[in-house]
C-alpha atoms as a PDB file:
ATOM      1  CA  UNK A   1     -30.614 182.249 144.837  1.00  0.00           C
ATOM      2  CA  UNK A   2     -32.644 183.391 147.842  1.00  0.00           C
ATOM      3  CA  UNK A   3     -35.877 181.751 148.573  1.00  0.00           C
ATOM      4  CA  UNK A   4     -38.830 183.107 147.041  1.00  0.00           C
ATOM      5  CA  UNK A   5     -40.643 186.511 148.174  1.00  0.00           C
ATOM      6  CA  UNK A   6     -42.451 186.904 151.501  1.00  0.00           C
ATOM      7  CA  UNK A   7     -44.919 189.685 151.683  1.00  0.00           C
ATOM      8  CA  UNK A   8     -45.372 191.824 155.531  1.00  0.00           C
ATOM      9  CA  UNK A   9     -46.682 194.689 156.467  1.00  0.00           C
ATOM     10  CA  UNK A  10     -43.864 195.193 158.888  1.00  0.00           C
ATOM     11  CA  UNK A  11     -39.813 194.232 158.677  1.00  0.00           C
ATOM     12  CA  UNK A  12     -37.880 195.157 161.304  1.00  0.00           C
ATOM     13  CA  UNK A  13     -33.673 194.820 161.211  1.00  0.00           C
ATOM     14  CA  UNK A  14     -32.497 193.867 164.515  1.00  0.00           C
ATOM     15  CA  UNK A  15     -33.519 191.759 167.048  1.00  0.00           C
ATOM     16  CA  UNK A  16     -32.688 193.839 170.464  1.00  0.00           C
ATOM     17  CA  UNK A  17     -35.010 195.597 173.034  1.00  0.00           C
ATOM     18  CA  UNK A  18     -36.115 198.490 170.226  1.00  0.00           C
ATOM     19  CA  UNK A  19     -36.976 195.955 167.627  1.00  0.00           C
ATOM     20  CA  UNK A  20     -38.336 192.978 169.713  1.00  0.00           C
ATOM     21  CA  UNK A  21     -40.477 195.230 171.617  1.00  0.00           C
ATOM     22  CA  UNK A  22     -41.714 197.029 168.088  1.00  0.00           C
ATOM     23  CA  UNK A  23     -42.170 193.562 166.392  1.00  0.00           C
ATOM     24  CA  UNK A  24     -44.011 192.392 169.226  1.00  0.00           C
ATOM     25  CA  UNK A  25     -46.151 195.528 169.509  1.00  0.00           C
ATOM     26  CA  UNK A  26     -47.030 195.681 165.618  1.00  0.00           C
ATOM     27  CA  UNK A  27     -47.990 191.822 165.864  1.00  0.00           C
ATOM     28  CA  UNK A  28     -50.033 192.895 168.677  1.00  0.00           C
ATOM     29  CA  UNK A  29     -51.672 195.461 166.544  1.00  0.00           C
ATOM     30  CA  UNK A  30     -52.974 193.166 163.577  1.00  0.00           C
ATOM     31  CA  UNK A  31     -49.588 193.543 161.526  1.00  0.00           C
ATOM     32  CA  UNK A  32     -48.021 190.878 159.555  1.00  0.00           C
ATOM     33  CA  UNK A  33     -44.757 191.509 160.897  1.00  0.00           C
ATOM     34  CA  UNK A  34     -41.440 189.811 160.587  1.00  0.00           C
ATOM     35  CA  UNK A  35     -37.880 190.333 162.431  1.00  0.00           C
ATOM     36  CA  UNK A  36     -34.650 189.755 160.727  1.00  0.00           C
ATOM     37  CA  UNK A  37     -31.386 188.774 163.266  1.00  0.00           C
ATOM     38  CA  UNK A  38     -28.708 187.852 162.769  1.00  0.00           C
ATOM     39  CA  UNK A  39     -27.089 186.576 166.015  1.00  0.00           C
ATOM     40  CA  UNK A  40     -29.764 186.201 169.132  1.00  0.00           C
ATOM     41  CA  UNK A  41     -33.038 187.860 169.677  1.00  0.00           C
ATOM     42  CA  UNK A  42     -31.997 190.234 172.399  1.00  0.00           C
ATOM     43  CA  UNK A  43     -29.423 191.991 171.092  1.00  0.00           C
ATOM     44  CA  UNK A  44     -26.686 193.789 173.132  1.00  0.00           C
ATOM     45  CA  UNK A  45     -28.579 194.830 176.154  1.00  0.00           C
ATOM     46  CA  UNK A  46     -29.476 191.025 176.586  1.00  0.00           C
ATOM     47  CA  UNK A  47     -26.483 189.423 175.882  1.00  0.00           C
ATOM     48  CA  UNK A  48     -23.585 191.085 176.207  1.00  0.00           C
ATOM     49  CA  UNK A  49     -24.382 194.442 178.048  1.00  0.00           C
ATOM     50  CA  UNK A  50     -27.153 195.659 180.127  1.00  0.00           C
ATOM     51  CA  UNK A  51     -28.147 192.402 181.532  1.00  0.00           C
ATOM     52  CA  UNK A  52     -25.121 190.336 182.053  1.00  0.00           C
ATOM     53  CA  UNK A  53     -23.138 193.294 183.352  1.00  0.00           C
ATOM     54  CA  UNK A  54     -25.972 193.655 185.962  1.00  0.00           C
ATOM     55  CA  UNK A  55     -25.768 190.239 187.305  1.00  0.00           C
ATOM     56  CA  UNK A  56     -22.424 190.512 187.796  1.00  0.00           C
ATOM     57  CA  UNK A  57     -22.681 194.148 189.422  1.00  0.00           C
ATOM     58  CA  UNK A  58     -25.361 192.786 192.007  1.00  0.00           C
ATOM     59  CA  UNK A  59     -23.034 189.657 192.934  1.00  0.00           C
ATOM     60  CA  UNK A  60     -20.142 191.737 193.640  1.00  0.00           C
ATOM     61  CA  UNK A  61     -22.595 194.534 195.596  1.00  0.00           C
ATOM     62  CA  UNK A  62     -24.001 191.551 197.826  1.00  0.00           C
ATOM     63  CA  UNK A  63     -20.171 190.907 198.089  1.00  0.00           C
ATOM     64  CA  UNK A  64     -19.121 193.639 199.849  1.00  0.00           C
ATOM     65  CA  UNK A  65     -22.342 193.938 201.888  1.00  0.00           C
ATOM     66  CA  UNK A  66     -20.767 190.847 203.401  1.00  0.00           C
ATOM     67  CA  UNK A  67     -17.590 192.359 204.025  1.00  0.00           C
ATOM     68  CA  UNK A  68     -19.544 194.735 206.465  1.00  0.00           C
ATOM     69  CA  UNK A  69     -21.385 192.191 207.899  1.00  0.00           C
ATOM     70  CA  UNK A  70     -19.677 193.032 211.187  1.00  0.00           C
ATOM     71  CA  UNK A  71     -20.795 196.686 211.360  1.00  0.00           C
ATOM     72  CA  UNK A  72     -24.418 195.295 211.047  1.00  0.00           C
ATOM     73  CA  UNK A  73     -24.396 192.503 213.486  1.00  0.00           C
ATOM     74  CA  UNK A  74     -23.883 189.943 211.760  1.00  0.00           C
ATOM     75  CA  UNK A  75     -20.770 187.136 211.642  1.00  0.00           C
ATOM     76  CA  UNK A  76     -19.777 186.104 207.808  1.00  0.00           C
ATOM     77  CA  UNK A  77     -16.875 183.822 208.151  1.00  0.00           C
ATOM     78  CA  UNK A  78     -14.918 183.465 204.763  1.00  0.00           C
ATOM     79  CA  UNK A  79     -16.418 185.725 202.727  1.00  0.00           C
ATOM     80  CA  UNK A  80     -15.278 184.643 199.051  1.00  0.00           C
ATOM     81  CA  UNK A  81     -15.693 185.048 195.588  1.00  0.00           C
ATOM     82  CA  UNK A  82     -16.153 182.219 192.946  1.00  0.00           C
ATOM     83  CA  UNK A  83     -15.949 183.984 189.534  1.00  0.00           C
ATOM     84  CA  UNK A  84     -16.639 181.120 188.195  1.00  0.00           C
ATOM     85  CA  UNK A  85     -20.061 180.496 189.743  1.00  0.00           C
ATOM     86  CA  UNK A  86     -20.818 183.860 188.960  1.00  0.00           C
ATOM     87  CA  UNK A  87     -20.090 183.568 185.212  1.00  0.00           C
ATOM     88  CA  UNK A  88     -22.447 180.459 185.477  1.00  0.00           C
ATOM     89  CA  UNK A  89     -25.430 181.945 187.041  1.00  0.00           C
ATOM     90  CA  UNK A  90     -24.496 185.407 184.853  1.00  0.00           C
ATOM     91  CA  UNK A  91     -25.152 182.669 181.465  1.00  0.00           C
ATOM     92  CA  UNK A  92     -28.499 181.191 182.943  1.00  0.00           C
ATOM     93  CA  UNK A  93     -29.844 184.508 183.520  1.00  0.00           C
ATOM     94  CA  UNK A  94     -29.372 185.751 179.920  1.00  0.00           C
ATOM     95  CA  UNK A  95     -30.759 182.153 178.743  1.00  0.00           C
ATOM     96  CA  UNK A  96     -33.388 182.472 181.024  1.00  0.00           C
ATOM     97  CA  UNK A  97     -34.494 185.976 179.099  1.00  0.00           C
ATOM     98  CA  UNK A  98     -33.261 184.996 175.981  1.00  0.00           C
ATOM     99  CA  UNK A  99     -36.208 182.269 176.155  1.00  0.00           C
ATOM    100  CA  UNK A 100     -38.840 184.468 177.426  1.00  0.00           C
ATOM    101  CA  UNK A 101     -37.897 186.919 174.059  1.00  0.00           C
ATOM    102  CA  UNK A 102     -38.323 183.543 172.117  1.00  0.00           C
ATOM    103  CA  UNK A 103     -41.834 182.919 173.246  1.00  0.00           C
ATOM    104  CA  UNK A 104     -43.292 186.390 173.167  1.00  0.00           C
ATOM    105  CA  UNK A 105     -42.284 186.405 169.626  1.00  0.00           C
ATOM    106  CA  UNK A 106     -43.298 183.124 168.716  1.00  0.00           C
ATOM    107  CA  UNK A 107     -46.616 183.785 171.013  1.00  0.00           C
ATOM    108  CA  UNK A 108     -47.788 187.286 169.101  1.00  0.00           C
ATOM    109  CA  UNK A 109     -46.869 185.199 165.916  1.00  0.00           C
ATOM    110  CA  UNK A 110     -43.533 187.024 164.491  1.00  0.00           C
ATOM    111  CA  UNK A 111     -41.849 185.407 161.627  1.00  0.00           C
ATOM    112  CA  UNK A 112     -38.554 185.579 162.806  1.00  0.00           C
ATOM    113  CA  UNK A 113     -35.554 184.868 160.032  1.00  0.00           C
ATOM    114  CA  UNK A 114     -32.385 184.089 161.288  1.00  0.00           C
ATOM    115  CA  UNK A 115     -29.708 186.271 159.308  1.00  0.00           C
ATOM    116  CA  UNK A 116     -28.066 189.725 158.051  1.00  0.00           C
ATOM    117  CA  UNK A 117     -30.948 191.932 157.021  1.00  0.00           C
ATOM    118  CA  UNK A 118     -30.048 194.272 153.695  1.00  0.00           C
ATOM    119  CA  UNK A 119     -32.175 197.215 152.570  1.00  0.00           C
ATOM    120  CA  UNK A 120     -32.043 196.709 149.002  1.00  0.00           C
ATOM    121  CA  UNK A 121     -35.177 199.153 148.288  1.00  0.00           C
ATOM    122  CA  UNK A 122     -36.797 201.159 150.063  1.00  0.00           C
ATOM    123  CA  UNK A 123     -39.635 197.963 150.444  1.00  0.00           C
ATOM    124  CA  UNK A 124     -37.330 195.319 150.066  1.00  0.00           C
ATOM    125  CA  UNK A 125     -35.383 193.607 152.736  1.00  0.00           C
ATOM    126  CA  UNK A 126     -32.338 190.506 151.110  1.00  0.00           C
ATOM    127  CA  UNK A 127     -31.349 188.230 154.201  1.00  0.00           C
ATOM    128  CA  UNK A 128     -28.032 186.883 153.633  1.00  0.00           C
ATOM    129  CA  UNK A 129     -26.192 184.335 155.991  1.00  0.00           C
ATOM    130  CA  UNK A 130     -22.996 183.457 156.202  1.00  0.00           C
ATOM    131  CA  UNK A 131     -22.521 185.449 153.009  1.00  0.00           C
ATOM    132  CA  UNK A 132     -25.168 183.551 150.819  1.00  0.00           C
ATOM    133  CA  UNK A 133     -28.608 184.911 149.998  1.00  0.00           C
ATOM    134  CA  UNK A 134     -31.097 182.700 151.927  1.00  0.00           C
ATOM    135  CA  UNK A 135     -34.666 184.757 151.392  1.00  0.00           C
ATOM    136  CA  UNK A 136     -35.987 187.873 150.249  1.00  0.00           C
ATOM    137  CA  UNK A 137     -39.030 190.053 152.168  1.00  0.00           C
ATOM    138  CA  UNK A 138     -41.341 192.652 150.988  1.00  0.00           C
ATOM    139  CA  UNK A 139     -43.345 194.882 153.530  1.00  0.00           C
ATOM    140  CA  UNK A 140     -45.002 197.867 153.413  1.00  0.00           C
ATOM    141  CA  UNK A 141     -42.545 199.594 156.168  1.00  0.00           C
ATOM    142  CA  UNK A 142     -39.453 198.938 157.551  1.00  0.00           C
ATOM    143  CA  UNK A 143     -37.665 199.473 161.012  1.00  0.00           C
ATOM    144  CA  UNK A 144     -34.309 199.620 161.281  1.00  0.00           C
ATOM    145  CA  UNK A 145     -33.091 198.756 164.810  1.00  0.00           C
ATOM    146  CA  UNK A 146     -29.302 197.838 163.904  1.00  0.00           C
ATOM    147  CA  UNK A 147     -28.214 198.375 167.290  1.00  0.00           C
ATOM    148  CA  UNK A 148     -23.884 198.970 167.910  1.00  0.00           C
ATOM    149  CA  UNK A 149     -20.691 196.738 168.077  1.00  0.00           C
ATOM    150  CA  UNK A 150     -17.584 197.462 169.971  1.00  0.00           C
ATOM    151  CA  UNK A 151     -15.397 199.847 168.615  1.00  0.00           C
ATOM    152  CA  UNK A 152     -11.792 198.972 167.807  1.00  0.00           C
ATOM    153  CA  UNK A 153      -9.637 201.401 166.480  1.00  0.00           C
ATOM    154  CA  UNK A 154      -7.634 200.519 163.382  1.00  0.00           C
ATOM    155  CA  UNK A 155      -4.389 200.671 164.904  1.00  0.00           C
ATOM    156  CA  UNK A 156      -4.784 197.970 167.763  1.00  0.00           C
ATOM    157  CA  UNK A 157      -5.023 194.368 167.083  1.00  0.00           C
ATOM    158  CA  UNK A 158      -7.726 192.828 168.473  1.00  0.00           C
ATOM    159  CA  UNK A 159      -6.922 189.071 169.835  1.00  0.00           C
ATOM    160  CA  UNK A 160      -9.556 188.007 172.156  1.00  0.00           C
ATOM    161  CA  UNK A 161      -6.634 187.369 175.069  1.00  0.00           C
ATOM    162  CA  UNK A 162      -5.016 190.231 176.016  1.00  0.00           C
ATOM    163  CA  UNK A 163      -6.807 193.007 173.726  1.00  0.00           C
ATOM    164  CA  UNK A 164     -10.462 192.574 174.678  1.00  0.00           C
ATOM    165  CA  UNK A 165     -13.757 194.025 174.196  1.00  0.00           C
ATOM    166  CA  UNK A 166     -16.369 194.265 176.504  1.00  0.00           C
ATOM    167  CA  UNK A 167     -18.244 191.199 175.097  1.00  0.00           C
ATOM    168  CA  UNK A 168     -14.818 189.340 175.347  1.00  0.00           C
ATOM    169  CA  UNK A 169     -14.282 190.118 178.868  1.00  0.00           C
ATOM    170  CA  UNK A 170     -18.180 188.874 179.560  1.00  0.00           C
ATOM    171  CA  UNK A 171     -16.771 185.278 178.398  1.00  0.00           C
ATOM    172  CA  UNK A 172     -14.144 185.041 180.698  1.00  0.00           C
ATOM    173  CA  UNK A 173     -14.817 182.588 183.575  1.00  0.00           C
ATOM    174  CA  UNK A 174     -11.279 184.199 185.250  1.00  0.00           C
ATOM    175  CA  UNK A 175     -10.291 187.582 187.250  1.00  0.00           C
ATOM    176  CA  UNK A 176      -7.276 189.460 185.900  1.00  0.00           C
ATOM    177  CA  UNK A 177      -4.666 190.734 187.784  1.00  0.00           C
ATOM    178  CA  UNK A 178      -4.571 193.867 186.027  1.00  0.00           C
ATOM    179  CA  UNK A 179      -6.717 195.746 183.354  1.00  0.00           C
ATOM    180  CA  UNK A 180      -6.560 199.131 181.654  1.00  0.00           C
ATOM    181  CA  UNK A 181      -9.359 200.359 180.145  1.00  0.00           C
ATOM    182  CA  UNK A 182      -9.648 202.389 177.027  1.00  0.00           C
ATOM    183  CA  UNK A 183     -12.815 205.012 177.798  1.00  0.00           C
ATOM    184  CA  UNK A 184     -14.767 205.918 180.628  1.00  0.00           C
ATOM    185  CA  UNK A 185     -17.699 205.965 179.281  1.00  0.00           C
ATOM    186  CA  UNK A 186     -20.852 204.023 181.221  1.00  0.00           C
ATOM    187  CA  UNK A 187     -19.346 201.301 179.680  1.00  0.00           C
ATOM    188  CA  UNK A 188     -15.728 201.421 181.296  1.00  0.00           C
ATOM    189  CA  UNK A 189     -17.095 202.386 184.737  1.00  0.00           C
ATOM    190  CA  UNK A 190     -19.064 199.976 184.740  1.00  0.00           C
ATOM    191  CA  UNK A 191     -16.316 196.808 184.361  1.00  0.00           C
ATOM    192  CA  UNK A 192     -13.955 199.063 186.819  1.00  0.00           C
ATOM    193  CA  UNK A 193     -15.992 199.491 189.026  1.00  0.00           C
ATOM    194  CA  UNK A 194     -16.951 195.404 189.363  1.00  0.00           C
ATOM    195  CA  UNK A 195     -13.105 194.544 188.420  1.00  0.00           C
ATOM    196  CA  UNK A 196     -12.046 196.438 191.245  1.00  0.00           C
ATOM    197  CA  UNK A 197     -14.139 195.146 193.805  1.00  0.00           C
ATOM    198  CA  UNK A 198     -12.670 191.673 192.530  1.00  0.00           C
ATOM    199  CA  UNK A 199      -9.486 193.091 193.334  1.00  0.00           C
ATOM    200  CA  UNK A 200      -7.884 193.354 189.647  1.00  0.00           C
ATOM    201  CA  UNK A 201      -5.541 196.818 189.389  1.00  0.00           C
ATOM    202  CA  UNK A 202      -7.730 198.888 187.032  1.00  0.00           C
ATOM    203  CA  UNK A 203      -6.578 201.820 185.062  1.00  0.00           C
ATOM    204  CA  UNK A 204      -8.824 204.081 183.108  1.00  0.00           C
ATOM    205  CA  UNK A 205      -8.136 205.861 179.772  1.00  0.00           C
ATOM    206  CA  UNK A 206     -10.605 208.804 179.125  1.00  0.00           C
ATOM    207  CA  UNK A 207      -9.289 211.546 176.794  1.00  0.00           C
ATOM    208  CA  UNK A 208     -11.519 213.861 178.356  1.00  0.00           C
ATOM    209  CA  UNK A 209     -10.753 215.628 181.521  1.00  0.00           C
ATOM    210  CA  UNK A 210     -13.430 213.440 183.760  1.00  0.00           C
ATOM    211  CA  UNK A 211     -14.989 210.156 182.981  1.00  0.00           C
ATOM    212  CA  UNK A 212     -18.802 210.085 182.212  1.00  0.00           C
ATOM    213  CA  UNK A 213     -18.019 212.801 179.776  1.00  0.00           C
ATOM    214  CA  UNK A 214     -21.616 212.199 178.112  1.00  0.00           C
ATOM    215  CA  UNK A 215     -22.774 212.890 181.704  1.00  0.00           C
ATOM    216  CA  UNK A 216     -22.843 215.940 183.824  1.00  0.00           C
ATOM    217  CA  UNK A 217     -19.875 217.464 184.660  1.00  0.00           C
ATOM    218  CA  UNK A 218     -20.628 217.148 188.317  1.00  0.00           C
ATOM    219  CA  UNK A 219     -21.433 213.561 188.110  1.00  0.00           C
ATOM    220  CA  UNK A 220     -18.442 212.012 186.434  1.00  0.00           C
ATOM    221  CA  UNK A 221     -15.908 214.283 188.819  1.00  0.00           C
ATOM    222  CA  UNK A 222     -17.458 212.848 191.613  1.00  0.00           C
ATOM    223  CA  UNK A 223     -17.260 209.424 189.612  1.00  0.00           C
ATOM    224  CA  UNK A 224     -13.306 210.156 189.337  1.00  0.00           C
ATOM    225  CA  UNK A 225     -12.886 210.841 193.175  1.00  0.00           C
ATOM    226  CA  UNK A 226     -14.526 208.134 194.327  1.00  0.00           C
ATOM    227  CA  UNK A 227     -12.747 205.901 191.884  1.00  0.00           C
ATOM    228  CA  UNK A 228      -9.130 207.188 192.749  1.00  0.00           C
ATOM    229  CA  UNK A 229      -9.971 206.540 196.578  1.00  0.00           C
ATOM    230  CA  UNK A 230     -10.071 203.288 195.415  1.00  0.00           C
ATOM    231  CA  UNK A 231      -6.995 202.354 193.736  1.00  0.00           C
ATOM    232  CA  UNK A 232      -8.214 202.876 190.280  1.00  0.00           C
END
C-alpha cells in the first residue's frame, strides 16, 4: 500500500527544464509544491539531449578550428581526437548541472519524490516505482511535464549494440566506423554532423524530400548540400 496522503498546492509530473523551472517558480511564489520523477531531475535536455550533445558539438568545432590553424597563423602539431576524454568531460558537465537542478530545488524547498507519477483524479497524483505503489499526493493543481522517449518502431529490434537510440549512442565512449541514421530531424543532424567530423561514414534516412522537414524549406536544402559535400 502506498504511503499515506500528502497534501500540495502544486504537483508537477516530470522533472525536465518545463517542470523544474515551474516547480521552482511556484515554490518561489508561496506554493507548497512537489515534483514527481522518475529517472533524474533534468530530464532529456539535461541528460541525454540538449546538453550532452552540445558538449560534444563544441569539442569537435574547436577540433576543426585546429585543423585550420595554419590558415590563421598558428602551428598545431598532431591535432587529435580522444573520444574518450570527450565522453568524460561530456558526463561531468551533465553532473555538474544535474547538481545545480538538485540544489535549486532543494533551496526553494520542493518536495521532490523519486518515481512514476499517475493521474488517478483529476487532484490525485499515485507514485509507483519499480511497479509498486510507494505514496500518494493531493494538490490543488497539477502540471504535467511528461517530456518524450525515443521512438522505435515496432518492427526493429532494439539491442543497445548495433540498433541504437540517441541516448544509447550518448553512452558510447567509442567512434563507429559507419552509422546510418533513421530521420533527419534536429536530432539526426545533429549526431551526423559531429559523427562526421569524427570521421565515421554517415548515412541519413529522411522520408521527406530534405532533412529539417519541421524547418523551412530553404534551410534544410541548404542543410542537405552542405552535408553531401561532405561525404554524408
Amino acid at each position: 500500500m502506498p504511503e499515506e496522503n500528502s497534501a500540495f498546492d502544486l504537483v508537477v509530473i516530470g522533472g525536465g527544464p518545463g517542470g523544474y523551472s515551474a516547480a521552482i517558480r511556484a515554490a518561489q511564489l508561496g506554493i507548497k509544491t512537489a515534483l514527481v520523477e522518475k529517472d533524474k531531475v533534468g530530464g532529456t535536455c539535461l541528460h541525454w539531449g540538449c546538453i550532452p550533445t552540445k558538449v560534444l558539438l563544441h569539442s569537435v568545432d574547436l577540433y576543426t578550428r585546429f585543423l585550420r590553424a595554419k590558415e590563421f597563423g598558428i602551428t598545431a602539431d598532431k591535432v587529435e581526437i580522444n573520444y574518450a576524454q570527450l565522453h568524460r568531460r561530456k558526463e561531468a558537465v551533465v553532473t555538474r548541472l544535474f547538481q545545480g537542478v538538485q540544489f535549486l530545488l532543494k533551496k526553494n524547498r520542493v518536495d521532490v519524490f523519486q518515481g512514476e507519477g499517475q493521474l488517478i483524479s483529476p487532484n490525485t497524483v499515485l507514485i509507483k516505482k519499480n511497479g509498486t505503489d510507494i505514496h500518494r499526493v493531493t494538490a490543488k493543481n497539477v502540471i504535467l511535464a511528461t517530456g518524450s522517449v525515443p521512438s522505435i518502431p515496432k518492427n526493429i529490434t532494439h539491442d543497445s549494440k548495433y540498433v541504437l537510440t540517441s541516448n544509447d549512442i550518448l553512452l558510447r565512449e567509442e567512434i563507429p566506423k559507419s552509422i546510418v541514421i533513421a530521420g533527419g530531424g534536429a536530432v539526426g543532424a545533429e549526431f551526423a554532423h559531429l559523427f562526421n567530423i569524427l570521421g565515421t561514414k554517415v548515412t541519413i534516412l529522411e522520408f521527406f524530400g530534405d532533412i529539417l522537414p519541421a524547418e523551412d524549406k530553404e534551410v534544410g536544402s541548404t542543410l542537405q548540400k552542405i552535408f553531401k559535400r561532405r561525404g554524408i
